[in-house]
N, C-alpha and C. Protein backbone atom coordinates (compact mmCIF):
# COMPACT_ATOMS: atom_id res chain seq x y z
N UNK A 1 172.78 113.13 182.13
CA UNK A 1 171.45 113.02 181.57
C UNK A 1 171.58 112.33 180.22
N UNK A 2 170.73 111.48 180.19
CA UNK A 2 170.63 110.29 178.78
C UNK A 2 169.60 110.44 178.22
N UNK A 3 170.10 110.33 176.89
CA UNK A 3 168.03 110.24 175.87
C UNK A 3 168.15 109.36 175.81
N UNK A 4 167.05 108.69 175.84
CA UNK A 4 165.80 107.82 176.27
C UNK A 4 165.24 107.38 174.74
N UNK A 5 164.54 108.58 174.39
CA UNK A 5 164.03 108.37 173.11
C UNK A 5 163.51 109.72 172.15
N UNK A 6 163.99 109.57 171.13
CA UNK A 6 163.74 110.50 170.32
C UNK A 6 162.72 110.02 168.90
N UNK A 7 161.96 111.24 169.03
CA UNK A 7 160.86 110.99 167.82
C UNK A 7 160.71 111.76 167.18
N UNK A 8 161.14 111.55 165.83
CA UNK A 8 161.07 112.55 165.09
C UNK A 8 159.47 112.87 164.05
N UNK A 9 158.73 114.11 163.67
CA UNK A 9 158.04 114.24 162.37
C UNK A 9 158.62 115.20 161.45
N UNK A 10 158.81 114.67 160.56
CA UNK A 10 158.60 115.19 159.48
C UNK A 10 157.63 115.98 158.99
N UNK A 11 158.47 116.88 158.03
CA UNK A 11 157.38 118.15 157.96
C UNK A 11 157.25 118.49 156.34
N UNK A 12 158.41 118.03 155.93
CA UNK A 12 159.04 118.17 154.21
C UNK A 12 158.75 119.47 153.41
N UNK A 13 158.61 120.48 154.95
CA UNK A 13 158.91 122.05 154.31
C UNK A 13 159.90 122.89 153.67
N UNK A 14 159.71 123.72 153.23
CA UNK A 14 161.18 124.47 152.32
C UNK A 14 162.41 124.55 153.24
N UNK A 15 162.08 125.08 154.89
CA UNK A 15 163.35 125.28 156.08
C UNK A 15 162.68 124.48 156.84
N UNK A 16 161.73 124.36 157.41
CA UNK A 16 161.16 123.17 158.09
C UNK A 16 160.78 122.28 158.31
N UNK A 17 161.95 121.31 158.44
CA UNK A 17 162.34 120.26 157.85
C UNK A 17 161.57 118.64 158.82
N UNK A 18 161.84 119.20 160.22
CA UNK A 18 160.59 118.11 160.75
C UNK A 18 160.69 118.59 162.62
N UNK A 19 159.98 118.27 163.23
CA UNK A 19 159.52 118.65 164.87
C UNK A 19 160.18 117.00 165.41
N UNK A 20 160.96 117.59 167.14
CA UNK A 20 161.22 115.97 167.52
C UNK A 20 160.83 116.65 168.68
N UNK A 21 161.23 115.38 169.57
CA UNK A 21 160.25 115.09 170.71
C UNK A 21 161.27 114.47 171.71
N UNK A 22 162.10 114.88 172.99
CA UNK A 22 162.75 113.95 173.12
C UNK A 22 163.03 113.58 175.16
N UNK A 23 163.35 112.63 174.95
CA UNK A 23 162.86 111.80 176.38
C UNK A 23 164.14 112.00 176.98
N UNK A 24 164.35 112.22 178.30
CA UNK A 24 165.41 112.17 178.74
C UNK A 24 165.06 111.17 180.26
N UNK A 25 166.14 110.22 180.46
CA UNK A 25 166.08 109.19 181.46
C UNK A 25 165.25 108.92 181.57
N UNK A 26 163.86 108.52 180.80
CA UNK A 26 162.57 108.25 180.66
C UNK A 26 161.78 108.83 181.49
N UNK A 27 162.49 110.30 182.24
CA UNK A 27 161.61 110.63 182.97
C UNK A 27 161.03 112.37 182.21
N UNK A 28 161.33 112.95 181.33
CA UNK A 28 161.20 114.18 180.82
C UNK A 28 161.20 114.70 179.81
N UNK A 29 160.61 114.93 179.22
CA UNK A 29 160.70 115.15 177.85
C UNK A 29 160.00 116.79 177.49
N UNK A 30 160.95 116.55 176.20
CA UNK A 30 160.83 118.32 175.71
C UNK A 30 160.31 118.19 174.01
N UNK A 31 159.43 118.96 173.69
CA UNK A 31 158.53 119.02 172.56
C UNK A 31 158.83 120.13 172.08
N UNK A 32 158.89 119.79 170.45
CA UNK A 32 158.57 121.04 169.48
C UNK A 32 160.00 121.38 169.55
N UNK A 33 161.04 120.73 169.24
CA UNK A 33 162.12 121.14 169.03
C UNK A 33 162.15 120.92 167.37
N UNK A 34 162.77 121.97 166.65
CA UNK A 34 162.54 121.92 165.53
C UNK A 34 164.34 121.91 164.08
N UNK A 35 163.77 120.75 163.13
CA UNK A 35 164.92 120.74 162.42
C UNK A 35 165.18 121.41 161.44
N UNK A 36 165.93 122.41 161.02
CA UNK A 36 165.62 123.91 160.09
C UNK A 36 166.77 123.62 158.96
N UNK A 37 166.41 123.87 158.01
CA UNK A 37 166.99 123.97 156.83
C UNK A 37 167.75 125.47 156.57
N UNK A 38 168.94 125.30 156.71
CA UNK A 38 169.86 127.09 156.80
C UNK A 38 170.84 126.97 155.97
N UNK A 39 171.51 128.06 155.61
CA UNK A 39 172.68 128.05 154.67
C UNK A 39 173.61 127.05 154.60
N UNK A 40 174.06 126.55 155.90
CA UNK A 40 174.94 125.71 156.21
C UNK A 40 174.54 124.28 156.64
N UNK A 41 173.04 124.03 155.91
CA UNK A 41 172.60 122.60 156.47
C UNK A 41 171.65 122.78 157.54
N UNK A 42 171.42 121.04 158.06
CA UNK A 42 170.13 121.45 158.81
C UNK A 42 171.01 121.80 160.27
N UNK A 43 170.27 122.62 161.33
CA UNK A 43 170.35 122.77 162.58
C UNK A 43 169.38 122.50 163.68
N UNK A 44 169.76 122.22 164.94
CA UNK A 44 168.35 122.18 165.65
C UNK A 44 167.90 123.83 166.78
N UNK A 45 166.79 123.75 166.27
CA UNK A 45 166.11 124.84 166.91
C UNK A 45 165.49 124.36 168.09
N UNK A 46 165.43 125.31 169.42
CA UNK A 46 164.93 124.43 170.63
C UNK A 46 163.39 125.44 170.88
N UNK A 47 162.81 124.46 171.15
CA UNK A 47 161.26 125.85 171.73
C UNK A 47 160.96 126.57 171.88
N UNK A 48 160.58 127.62 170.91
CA UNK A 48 160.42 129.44 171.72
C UNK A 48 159.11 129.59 171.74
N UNK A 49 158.91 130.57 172.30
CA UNK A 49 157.33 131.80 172.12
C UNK A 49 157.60 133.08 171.82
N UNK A 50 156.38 133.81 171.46
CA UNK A 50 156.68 134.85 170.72
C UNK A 50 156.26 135.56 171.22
N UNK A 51 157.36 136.80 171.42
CA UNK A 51 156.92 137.82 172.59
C UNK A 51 156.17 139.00 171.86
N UNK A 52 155.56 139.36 173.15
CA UNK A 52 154.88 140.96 171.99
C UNK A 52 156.16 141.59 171.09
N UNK A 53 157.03 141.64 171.34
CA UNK A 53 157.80 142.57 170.53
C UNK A 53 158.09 141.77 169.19
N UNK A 54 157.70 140.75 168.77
CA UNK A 54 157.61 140.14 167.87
C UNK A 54 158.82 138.90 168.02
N UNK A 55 159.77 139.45 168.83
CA UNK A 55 161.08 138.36 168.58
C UNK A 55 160.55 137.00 169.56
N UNK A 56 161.67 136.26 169.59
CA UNK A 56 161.22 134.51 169.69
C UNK A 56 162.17 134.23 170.99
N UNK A 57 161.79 133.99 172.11
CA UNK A 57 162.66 133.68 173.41
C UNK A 57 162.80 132.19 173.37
N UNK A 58 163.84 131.27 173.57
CA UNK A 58 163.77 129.90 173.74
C UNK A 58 163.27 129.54 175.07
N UNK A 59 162.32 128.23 175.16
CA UNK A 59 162.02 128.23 176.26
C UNK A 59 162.66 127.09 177.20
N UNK A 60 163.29 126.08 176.51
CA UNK A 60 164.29 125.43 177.44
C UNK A 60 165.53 125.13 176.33
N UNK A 61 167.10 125.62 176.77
CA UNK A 61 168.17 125.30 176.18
C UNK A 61 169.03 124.91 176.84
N UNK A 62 170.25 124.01 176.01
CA UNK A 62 171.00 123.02 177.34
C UNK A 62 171.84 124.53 177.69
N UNK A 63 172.37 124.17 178.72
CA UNK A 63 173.38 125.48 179.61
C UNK A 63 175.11 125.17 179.19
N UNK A 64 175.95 124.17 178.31
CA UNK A 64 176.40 123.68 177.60
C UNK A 64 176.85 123.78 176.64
N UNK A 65 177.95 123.97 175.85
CA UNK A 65 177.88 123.82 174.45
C UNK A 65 178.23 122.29 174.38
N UNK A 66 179.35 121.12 174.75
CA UNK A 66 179.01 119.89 175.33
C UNK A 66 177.67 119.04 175.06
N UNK A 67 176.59 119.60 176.12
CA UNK A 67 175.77 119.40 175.81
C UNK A 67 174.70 119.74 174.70
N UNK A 68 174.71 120.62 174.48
CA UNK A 68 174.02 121.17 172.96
C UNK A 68 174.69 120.03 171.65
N UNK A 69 175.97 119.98 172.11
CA UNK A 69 176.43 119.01 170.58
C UNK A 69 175.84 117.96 170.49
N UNK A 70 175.75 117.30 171.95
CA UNK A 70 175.44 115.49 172.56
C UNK A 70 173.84 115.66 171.91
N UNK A 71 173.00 116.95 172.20
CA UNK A 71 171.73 116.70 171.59
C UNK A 71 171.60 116.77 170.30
N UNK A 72 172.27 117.56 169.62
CA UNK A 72 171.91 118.25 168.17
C UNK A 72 172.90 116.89 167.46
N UNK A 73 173.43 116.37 167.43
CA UNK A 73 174.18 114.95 167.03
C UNK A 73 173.41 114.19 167.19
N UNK A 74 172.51 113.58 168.31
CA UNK A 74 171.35 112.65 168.59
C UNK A 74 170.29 112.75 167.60
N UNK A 75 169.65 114.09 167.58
CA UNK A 75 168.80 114.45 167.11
C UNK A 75 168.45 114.64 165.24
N UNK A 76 169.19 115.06 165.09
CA UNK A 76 170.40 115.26 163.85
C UNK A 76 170.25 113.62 163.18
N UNK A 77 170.85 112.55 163.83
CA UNK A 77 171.05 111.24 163.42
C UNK A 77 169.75 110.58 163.29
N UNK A 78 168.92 110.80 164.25
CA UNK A 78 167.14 110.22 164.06
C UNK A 78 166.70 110.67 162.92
N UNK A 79 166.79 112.22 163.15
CA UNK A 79 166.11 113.01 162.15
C UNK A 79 166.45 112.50 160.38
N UNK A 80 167.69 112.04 160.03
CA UNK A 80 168.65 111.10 159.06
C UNK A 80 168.26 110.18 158.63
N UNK A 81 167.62 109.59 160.22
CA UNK A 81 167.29 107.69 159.70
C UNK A 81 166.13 108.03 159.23
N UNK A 82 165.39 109.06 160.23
CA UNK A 82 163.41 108.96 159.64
C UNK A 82 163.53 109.56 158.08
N UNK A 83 164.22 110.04 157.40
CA UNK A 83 164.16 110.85 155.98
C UNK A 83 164.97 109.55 155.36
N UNK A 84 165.46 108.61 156.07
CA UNK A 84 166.27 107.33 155.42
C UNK A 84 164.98 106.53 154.82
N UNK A 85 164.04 106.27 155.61
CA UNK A 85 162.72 105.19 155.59
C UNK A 85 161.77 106.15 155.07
N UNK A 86 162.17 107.61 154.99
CA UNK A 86 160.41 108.24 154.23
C UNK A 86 161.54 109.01 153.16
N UNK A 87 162.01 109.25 152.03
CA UNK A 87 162.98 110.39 151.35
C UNK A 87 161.82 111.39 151.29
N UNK A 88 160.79 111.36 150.88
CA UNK A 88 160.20 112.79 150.53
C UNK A 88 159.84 113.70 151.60
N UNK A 89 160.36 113.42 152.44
CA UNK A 89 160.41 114.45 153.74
C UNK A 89 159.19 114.44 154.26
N UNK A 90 158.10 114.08 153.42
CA UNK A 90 156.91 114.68 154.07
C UNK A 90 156.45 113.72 155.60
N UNK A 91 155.66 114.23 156.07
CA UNK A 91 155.17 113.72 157.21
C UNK A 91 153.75 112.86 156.80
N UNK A 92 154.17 111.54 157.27
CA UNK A 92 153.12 110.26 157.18
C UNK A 92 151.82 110.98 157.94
N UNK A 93 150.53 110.88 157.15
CA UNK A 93 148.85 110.95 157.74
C UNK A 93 149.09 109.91 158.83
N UNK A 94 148.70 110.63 160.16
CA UNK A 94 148.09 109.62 161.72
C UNK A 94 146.67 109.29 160.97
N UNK A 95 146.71 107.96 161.79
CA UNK A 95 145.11 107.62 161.88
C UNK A 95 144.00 108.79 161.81
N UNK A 96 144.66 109.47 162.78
CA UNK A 96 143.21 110.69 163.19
C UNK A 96 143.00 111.61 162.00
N UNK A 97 144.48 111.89 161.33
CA UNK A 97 144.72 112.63 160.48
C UNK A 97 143.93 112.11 158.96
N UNK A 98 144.20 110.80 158.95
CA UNK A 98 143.10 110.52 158.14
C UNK A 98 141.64 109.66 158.47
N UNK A 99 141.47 110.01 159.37
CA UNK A 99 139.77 109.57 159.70
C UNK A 99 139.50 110.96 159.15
N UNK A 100 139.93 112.16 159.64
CA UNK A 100 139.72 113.61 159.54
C UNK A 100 139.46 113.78 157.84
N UNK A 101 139.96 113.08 157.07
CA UNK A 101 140.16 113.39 155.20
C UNK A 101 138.51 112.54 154.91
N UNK A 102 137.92 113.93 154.11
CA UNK A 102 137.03 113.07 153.45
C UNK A 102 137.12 111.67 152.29
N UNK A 103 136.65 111.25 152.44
CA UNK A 103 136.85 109.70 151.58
C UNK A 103 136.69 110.25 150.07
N UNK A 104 137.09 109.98 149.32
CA UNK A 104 137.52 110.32 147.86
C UNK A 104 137.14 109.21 146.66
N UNK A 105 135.86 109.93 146.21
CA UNK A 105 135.36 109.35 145.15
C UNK A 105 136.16 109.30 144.09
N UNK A 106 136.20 107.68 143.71
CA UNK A 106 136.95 107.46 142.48
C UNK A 106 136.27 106.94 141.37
């Protein structure tokens, strides 16, 4: 299995550092994987939900450690370049995001 394409946002939070998005053999893709700021640097977090008991189940992880590296190295390196072309971490306004902002009297 090959990525395809990875997209990273930026989030330029204190541990939450940005959300990717990523394509595999252009046929599948998995959302809301997240890049976390931890003692030891960033890591990647893979999709959970939150169960009544309050704790967090992942909802798809590779079966791998192999594979877990091949993603979190991929992911990891995008995540690098997009904070290469934006440094302040933050996440660029979408179009929609700013049609949504009232216009600002100057």
């Amino acid at each position: 299995m090959k990525i395809t394409e990875i997209r990273i946002h930026l989030m330029g939070e204190e541990r939450l550092k940005a959300f990717a998005s990523v394509t595999f053999d252009d046929s599948f893709v998995v959302r809301n994987m997240k890049v976390v700021e931890g003692a030891k640097g960033v890591f990647l977090c893979m999709p959970s939900r939150k169960l009544p008991d309050g704790t967090h189940k992942d909802m798809v992880h590779p079966i791998n450690q192999e594979f877990r590296q091949y993603l979190e190295e991929n992911i990891l390196k995008a995540y690098n370049e997009e904070l290469a072309k934006n440094p302040n971490g933050a996440a660029k306004p979408t179009t929609e995001a700013a049609a949504e902002e009232p216009a600002k009297a100057e």
